[in-house]
N, C-alpha and C. Protein backbone atom coordinates (compact mmCIF):
# COMPACT_ATOMS: atom_id res chain seq x y z
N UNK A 1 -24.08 -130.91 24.19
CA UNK A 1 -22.83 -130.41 24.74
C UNK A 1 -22.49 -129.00 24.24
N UNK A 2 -22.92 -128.36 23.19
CA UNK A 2 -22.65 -127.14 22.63
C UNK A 2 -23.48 -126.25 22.95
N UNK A 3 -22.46 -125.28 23.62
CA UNK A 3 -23.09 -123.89 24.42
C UNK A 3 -22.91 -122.84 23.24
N UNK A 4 -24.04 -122.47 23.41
CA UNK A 4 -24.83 -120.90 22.71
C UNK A 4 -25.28 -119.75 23.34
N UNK A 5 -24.39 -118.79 23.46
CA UNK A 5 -24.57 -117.80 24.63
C UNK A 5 -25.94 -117.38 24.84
N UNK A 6 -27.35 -117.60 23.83
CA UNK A 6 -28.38 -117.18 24.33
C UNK A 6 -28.96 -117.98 25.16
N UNK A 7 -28.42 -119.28 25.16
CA UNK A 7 -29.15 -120.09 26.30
C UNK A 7 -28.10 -120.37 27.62
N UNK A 8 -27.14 -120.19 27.77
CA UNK A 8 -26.60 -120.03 28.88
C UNK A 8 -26.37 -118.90 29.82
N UNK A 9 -26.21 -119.31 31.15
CA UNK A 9 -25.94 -118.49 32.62
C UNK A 9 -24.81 -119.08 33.04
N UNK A 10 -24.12 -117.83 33.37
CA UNK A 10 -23.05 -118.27 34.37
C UNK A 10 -23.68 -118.00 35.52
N UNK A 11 -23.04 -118.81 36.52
CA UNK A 11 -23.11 -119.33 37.84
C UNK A 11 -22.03 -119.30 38.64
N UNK A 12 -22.12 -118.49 39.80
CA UNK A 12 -21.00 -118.30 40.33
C UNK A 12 -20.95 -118.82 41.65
N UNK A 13 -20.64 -119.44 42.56
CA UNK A 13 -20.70 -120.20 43.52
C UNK A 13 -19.84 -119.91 44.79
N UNK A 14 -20.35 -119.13 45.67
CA UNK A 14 -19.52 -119.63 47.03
C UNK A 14 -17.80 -118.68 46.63
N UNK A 15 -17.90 -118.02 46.30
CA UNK A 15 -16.31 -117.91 46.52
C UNK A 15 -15.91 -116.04 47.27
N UNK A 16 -16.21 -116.97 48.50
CA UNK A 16 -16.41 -115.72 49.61
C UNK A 16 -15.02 -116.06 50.18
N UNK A 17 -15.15 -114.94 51.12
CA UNK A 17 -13.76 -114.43 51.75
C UNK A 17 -12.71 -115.35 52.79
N UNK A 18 -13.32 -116.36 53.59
CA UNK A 18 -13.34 -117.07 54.67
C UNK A 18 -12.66 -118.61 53.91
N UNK A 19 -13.90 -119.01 53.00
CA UNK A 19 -13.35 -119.52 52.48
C UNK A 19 -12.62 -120.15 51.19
N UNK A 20 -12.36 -119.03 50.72
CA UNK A 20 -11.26 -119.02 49.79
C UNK A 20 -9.86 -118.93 50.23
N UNK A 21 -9.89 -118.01 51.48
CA UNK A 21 -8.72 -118.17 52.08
C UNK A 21 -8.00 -119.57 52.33
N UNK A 22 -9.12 -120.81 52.48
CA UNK A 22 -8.18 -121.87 53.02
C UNK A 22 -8.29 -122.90 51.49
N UNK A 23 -8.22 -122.15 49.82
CA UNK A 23 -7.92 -123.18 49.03
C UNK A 23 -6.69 -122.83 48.35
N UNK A 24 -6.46 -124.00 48.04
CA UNK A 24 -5.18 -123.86 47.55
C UNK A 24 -4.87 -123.32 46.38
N UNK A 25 -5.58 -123.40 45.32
CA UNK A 25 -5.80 -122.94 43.88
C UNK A 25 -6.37 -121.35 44.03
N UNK A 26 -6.78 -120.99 44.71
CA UNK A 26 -7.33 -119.57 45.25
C UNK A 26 -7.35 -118.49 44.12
N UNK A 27 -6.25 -118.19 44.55
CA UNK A 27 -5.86 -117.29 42.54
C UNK A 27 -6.69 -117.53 41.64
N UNK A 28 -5.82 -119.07 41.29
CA UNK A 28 -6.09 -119.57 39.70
C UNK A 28 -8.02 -119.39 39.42
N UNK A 29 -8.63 -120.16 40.29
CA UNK A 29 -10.19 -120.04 40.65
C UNK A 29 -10.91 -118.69 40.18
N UNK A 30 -10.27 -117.50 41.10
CA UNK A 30 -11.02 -116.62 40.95
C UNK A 30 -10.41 -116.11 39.75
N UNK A 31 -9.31 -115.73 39.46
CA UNK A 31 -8.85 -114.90 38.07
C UNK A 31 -9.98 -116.02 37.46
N UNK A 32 -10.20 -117.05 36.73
CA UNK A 32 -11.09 -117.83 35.82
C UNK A 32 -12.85 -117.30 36.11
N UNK A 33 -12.88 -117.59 36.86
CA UNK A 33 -14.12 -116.85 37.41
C UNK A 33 -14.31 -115.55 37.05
N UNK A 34 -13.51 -114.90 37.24
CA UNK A 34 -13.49 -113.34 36.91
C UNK A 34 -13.21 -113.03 35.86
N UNK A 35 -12.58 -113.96 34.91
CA UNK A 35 -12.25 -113.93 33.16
C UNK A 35 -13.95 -113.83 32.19
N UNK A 36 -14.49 -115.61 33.47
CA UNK A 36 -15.68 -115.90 32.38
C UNK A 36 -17.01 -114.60 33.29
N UNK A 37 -16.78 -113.57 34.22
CA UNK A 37 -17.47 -112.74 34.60
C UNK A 37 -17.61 -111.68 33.23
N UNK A 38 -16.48 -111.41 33.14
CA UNK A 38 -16.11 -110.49 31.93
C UNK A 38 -16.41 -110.62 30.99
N UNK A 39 -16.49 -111.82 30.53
CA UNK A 39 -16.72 -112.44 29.19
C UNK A 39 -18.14 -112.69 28.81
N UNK A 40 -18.91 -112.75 30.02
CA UNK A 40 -20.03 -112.87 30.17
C UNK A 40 -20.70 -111.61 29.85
N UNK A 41 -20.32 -110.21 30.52
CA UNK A 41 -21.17 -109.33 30.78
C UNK A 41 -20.96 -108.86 28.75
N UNK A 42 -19.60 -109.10 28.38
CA UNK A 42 -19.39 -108.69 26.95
C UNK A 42 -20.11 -109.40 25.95
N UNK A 43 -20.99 -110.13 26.49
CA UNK A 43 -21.92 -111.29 25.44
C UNK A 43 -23.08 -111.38 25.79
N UNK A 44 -23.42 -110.20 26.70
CA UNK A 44 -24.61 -110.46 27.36
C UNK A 44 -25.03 -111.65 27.78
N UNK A 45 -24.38 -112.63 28.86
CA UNK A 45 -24.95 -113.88 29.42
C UNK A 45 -25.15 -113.34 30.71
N UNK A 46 -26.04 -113.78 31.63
CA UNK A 46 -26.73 -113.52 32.61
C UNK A 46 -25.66 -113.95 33.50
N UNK A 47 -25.71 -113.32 34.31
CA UNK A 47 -24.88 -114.13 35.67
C UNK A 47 -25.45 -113.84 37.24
N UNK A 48 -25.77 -115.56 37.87
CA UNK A 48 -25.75 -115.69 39.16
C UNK A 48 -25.09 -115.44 39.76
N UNK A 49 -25.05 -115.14 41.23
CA UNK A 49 -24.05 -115.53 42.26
C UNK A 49 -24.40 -115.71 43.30
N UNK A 50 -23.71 -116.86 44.61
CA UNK A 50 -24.44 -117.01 45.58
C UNK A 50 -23.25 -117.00 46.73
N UNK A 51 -23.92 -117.16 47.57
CA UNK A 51 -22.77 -116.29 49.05
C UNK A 51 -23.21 -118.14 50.04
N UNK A 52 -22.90 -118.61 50.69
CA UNK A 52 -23.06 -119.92 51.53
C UNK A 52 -22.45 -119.17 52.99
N UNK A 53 -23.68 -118.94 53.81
CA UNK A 53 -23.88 -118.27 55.03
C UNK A 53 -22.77 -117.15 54.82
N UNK A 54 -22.92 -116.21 54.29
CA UNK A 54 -22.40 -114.78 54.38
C UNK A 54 -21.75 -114.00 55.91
N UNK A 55 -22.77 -114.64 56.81
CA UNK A 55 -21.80 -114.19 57.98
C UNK A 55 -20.91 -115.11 58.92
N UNK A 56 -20.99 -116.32 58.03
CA UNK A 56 -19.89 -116.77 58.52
C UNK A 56 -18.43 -117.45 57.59
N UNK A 57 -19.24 -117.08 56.76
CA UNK A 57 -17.71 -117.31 55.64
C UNK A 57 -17.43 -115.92 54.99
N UNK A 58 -17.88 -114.98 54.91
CA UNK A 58 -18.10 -113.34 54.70
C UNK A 58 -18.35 -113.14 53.45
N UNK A 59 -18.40 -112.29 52.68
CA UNK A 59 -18.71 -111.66 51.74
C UNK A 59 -18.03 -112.32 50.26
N UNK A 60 -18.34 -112.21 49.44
CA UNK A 60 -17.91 -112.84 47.43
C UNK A 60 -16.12 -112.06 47.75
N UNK A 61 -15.38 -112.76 47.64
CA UNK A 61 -14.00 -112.09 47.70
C UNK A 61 -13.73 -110.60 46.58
N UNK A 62 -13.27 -109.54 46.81
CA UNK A 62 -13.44 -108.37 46.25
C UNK A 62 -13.15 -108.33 44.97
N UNK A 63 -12.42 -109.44 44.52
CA UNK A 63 -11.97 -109.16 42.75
C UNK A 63 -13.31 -109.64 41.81
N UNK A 64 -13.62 -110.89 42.62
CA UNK A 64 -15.48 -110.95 41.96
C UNK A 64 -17.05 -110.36 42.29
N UNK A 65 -16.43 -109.32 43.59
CA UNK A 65 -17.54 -108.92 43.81
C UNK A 65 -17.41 -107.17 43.12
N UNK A 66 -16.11 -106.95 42.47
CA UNK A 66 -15.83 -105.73 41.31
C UNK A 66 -16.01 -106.06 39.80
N UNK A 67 -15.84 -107.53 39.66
CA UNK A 67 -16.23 -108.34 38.18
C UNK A 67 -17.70 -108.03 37.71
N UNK A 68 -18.30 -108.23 39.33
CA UNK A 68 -20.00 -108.85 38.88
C UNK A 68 -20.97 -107.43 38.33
N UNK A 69 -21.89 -108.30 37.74
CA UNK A 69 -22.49 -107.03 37.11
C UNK A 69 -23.54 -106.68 38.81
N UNK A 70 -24.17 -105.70 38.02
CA UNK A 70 -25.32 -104.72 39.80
C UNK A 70 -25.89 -106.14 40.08
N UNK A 71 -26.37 -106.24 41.50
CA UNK A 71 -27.34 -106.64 41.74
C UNK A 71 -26.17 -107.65 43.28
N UNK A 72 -27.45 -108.14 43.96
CA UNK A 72 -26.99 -108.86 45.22
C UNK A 72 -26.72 -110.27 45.05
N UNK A 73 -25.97 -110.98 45.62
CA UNK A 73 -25.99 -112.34 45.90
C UNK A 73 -27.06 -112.90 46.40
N UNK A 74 -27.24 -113.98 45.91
CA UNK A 74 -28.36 -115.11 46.62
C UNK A 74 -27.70 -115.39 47.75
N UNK A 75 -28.27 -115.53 48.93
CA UNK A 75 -27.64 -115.95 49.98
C UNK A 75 -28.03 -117.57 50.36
N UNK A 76 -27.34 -118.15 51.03
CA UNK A 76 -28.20 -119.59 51.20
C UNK A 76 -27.74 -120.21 51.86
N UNK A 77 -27.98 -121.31 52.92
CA UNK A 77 -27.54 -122.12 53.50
C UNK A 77 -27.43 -123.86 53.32
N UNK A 78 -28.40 -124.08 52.47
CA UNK A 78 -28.31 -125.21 51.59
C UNK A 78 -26.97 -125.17 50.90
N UNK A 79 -26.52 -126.49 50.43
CA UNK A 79 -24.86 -126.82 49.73
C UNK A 79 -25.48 -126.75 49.01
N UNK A 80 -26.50 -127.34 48.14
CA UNK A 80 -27.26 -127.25 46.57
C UNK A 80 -28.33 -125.65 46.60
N UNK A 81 -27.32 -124.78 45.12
CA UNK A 81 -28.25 -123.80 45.61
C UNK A 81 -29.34 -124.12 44.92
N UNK A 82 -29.68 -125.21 45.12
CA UNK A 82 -31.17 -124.91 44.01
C UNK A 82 -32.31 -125.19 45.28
N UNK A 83 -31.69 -125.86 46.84
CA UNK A 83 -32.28 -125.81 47.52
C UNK A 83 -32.67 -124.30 48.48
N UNK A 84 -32.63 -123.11 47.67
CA UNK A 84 -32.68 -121.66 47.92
C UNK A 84 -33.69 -121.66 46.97
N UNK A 85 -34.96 -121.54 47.32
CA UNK A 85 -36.17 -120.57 46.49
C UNK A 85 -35.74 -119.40 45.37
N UNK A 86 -34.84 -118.47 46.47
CA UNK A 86 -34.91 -117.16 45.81
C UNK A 86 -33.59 -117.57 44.50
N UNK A 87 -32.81 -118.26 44.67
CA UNK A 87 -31.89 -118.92 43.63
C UNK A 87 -33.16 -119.51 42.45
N UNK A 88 -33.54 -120.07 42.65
CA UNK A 88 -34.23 -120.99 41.73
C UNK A 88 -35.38 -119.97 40.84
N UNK A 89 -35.66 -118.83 41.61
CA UNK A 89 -36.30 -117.73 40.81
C UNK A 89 -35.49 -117.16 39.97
N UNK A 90 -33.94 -116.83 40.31
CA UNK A 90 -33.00 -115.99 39.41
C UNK A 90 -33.03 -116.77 38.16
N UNK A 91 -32.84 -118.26 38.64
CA UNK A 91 -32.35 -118.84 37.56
C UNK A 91 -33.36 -119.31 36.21
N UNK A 92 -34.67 -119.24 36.65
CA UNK A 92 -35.43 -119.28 35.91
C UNK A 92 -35.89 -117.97 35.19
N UNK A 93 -35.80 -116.76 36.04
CA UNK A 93 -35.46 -115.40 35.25
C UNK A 93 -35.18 -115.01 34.20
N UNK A 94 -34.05 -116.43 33.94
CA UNK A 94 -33.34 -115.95 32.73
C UNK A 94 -33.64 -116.43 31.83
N UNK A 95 -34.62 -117.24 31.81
CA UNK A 95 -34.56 -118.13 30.86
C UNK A 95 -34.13 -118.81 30.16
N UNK A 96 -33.07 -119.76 30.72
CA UNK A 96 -31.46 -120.09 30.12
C UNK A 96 -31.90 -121.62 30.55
N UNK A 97 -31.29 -122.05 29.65
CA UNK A 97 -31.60 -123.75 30.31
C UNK A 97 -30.12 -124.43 30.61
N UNK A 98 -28.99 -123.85 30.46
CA UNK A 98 -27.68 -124.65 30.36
C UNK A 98 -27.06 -123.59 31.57
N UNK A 99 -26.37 -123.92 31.77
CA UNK A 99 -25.23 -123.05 33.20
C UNK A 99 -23.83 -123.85 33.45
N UNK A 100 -22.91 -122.64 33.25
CA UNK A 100 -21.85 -122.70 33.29
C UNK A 100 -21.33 -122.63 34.72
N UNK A 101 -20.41 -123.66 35.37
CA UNK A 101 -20.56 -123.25 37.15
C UNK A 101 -19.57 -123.30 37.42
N UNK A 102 -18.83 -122.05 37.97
CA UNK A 102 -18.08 -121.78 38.44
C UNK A 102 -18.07 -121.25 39.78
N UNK A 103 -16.71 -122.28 40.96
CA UNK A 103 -17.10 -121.81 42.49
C UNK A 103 -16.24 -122.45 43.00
N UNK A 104 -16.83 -122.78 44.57
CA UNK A 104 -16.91 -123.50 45.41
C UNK A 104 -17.31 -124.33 46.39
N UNK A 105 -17.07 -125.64 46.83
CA UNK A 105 -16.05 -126.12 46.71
C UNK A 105 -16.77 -127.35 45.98
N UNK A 106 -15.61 -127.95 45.05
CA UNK A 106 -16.58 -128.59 43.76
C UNK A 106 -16.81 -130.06 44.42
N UNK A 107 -16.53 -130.41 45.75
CA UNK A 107 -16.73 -132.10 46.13
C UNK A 107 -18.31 -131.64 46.39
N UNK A 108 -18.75 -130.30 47.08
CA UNK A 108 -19.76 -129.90 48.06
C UNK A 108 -20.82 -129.61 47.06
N UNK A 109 -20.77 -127.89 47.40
CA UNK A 109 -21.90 -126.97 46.50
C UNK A 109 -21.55 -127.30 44.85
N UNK A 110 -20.63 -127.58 44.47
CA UNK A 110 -20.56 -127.37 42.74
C UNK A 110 -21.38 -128.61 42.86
N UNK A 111 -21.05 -129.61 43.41
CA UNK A 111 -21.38 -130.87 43.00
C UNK A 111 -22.50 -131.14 43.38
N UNK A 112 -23.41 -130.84 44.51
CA UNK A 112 -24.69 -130.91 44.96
C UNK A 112 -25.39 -129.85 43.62
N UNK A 113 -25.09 -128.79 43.59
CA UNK A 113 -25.95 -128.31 42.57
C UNK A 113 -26.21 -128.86 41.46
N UNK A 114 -24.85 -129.22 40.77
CA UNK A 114 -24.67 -129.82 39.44
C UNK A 114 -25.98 -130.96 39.47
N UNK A 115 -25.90 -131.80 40.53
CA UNK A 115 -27.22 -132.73 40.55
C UNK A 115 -28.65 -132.44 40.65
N UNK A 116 -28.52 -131.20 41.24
CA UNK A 116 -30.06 -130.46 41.02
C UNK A 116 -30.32 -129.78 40.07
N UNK A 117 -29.31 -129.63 39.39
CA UNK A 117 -29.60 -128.77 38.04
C UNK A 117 -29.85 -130.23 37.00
N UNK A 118 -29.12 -131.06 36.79
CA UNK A 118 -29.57 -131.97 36.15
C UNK A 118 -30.85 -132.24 36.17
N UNK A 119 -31.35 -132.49 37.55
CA UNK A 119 -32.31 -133.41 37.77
C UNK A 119 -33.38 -132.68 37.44
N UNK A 120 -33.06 -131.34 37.63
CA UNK A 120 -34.01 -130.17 36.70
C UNK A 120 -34.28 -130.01 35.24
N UNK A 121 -33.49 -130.69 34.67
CA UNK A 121 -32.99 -130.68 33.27
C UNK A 121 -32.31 -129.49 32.78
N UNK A 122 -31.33 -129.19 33.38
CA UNK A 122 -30.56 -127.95 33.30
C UNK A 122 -29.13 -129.26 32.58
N UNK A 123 -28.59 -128.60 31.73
CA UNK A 123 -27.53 -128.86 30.95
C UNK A 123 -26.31 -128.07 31.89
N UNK A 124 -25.32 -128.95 32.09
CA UNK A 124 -23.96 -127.85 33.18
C UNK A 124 -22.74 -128.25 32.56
N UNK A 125 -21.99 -127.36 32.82
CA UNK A 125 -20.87 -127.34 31.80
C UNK A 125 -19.84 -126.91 33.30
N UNK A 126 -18.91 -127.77 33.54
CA UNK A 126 -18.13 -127.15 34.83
C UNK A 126 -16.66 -126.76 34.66
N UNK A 127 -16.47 -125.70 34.10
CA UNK A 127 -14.52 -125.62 33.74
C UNK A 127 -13.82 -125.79 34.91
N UNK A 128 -13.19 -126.46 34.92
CA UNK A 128 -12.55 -127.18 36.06
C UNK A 128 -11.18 -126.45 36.18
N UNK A 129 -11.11 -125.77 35.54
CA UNK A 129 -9.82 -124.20 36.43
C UNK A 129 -10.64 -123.45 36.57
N UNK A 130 -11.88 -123.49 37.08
CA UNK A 130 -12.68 -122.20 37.65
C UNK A 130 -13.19 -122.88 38.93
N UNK A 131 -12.72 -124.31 39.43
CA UNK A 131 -13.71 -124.59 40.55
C UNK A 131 -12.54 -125.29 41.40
N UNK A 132 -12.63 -125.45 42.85
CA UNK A 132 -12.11 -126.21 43.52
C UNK A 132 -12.12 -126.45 44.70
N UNK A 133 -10.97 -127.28 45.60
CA UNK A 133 -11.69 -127.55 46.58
C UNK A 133 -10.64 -127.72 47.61
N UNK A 134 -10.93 -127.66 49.02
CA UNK A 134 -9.55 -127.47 49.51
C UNK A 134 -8.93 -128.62 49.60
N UNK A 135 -8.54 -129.49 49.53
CA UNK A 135 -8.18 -130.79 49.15
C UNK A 135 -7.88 -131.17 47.62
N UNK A 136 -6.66 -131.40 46.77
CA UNK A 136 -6.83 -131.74 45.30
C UNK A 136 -8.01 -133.18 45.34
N UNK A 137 -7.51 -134.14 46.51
CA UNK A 137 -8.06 -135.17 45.93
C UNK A 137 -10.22 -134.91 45.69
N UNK A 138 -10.53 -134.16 46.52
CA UNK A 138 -12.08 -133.78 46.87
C UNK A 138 -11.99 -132.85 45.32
N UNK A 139 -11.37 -132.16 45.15
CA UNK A 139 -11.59 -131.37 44.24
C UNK A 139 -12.16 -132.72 42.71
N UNK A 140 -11.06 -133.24 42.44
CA UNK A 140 -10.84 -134.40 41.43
C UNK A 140 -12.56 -135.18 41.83
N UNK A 141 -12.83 -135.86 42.59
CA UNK A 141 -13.84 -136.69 43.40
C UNK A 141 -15.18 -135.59 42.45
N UNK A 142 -14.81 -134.54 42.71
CA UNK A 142 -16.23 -133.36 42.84
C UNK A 142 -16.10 -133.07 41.18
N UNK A 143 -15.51 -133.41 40.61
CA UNK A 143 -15.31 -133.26 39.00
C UNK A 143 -15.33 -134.85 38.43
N UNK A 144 -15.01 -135.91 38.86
CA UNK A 144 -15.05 -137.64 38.36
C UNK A 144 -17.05 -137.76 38.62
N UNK A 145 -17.37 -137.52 39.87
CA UNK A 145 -18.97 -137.27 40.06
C UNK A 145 -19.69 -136.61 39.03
N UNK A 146 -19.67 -135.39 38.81
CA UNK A 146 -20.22 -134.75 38.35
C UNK A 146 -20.24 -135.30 36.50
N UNK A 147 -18.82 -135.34 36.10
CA UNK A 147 -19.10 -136.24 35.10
C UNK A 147 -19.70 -137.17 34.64
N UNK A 148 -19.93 -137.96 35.70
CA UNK A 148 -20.50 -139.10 35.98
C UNK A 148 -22.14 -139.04 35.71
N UNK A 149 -22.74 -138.12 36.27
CA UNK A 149 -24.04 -137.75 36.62
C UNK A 149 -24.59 -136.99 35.04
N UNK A 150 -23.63 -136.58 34.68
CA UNK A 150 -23.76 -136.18 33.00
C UNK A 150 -23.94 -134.31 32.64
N UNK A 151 -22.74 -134.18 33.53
CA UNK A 151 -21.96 -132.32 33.56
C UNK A 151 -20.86 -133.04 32.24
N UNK A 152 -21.07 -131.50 31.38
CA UNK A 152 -19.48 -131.58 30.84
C UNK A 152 -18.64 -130.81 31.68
N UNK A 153 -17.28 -131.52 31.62
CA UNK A 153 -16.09 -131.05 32.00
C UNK A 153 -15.53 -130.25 31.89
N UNK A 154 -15.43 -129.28 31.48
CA UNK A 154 -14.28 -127.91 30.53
C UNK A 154 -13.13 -127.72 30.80
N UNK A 155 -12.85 -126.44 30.41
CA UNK A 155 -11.95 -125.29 30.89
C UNK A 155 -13.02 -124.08 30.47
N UNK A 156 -12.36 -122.97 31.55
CA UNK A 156 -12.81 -121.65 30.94
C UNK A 156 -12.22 -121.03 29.64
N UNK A 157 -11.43 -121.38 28.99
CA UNK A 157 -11.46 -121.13 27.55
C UNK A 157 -12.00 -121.49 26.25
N UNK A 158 -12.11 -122.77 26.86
CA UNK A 158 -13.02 -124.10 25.72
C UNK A 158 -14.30 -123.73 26.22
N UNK A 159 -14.49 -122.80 27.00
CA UNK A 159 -16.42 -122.22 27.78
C UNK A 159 -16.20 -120.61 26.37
N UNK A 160 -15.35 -120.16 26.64
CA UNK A 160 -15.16 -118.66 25.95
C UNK A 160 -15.06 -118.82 24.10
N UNK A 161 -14.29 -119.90 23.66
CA UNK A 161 -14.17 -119.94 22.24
C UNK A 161 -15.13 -120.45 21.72
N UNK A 162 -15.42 -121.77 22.65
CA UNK A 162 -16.83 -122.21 21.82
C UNK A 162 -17.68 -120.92 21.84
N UNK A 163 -18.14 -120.34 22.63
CA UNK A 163 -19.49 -118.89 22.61
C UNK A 163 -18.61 -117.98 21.65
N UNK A 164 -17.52 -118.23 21.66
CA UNK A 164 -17.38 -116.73 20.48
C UNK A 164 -17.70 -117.53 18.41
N UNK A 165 -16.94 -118.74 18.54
CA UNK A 165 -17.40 -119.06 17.73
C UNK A 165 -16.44 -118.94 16.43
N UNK A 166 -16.03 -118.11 16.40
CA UNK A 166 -14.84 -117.43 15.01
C UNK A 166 -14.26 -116.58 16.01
N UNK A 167 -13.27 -116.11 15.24
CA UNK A 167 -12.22 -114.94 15.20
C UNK A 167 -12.46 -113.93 14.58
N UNK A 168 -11.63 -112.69 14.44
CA UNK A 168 -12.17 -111.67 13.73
C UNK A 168 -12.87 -110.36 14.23
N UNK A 169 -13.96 -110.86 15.30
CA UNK A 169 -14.82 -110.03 15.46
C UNK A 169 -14.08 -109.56 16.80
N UNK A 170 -14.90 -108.07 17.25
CA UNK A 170 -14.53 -107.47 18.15
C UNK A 170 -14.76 -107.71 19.69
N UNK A 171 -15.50 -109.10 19.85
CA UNK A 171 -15.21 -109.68 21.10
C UNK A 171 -14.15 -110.62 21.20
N UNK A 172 -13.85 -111.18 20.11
CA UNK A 172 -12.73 -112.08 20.06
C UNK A 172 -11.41 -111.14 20.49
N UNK A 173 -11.47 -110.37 19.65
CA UNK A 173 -10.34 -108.95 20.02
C UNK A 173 -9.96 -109.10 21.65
N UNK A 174 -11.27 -108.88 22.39
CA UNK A 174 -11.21 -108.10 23.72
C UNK A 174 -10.87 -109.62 24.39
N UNK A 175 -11.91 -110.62 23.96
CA UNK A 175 -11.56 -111.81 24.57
C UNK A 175 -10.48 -112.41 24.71
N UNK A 176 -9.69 -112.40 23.88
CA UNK A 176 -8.04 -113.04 23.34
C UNK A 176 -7.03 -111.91 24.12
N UNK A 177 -7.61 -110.67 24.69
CA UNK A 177 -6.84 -110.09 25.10
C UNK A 177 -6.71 -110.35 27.17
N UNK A 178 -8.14 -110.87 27.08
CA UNK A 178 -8.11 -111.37 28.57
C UNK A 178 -7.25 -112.61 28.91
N UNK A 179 -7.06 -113.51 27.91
CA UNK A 179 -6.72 -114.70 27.88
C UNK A 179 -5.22 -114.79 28.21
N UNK A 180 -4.44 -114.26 27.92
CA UNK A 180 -3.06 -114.06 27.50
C UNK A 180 -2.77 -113.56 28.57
């Protein structure tokens, strides 16, 4: 259960323009998303991201597609991105065996992945104010599953303190200042 920023990836999921518009948590989602983007690039953890048909749900919504570090989205049409080749190359790229997943929508893609990453032997950690779904009850369903299947649960802060580890130091500084 204990994440060590050299072996984890964040994972960013689906949280394009189309449909983010129709969740209800919308905000809360992406500010978290865009916290552990930040937090990521300041700890050097790798980060995915994937787009679920790009031209018809459109583009990573603009506050995470200004978060993310260079590089393009995986695009994909599979709900599990691990059923995307070119996904499954990034992610082995990194050489990370644990992933932190943050997205959308967590009954669907969080939760189809989460099972392919398991079944991969990928360790997933899902902060559950970073994911959701347009429905509370699907949302809840897509987080009781995934637990189930053997994801830890989080928050994106209990994802950020565990990797920092102590206080004191000058990411904690910057980190504690995103938080607030």
């Amino acid at each position: 259960m204990k994440l060590q920023r050299d072996d984890i990836v964040l994972l960013v999921v689906d949280i394009q323009e189309r449909l983010a518009f129709v969740m209800e948590h919308r905000a809360q989602v992406t500010a978290r998303a865009a916290l552990l983007i930040e937090a990521a690039k300041l700890m050097g953890i790798p980060v995915v991201t994937t787009e679920q048909y790009p031209r018809g749900l459109g583009p990573t919504v603009a506050e995470i597609r200004e978060a993310l570090p260079p590089g393009a989205p995986v695009e994909k049409l599979s709900f599990s991105c691990c059923g995307e080749p070119s996904f499954l190359e990034a992610l082995e790229a990194t050489g990370r065996r644990k992933v932190v997943l943050a997205g959308m929508e967590t009954h669907i893609c969080v939760f189809q992945t989460t099972l392919d990453l398991l079944s991969a032997g990928y360790g997933v950690h899902i902060p559950r104010d970073a994911v959701c779904s347009r429905r509370k009850l699907d949302w809840k369903t897509g987080l009781d599953l995934a637990r189930e299947a053997g994801a830890v649960v989080t928050s994106a802060e209990t994802v950020l303190f565990q990797l920092l580890g102590r206080a004191g130091t000058e990411e904690f500084k910057k980190i504690s200042k995103m938080v607030k």
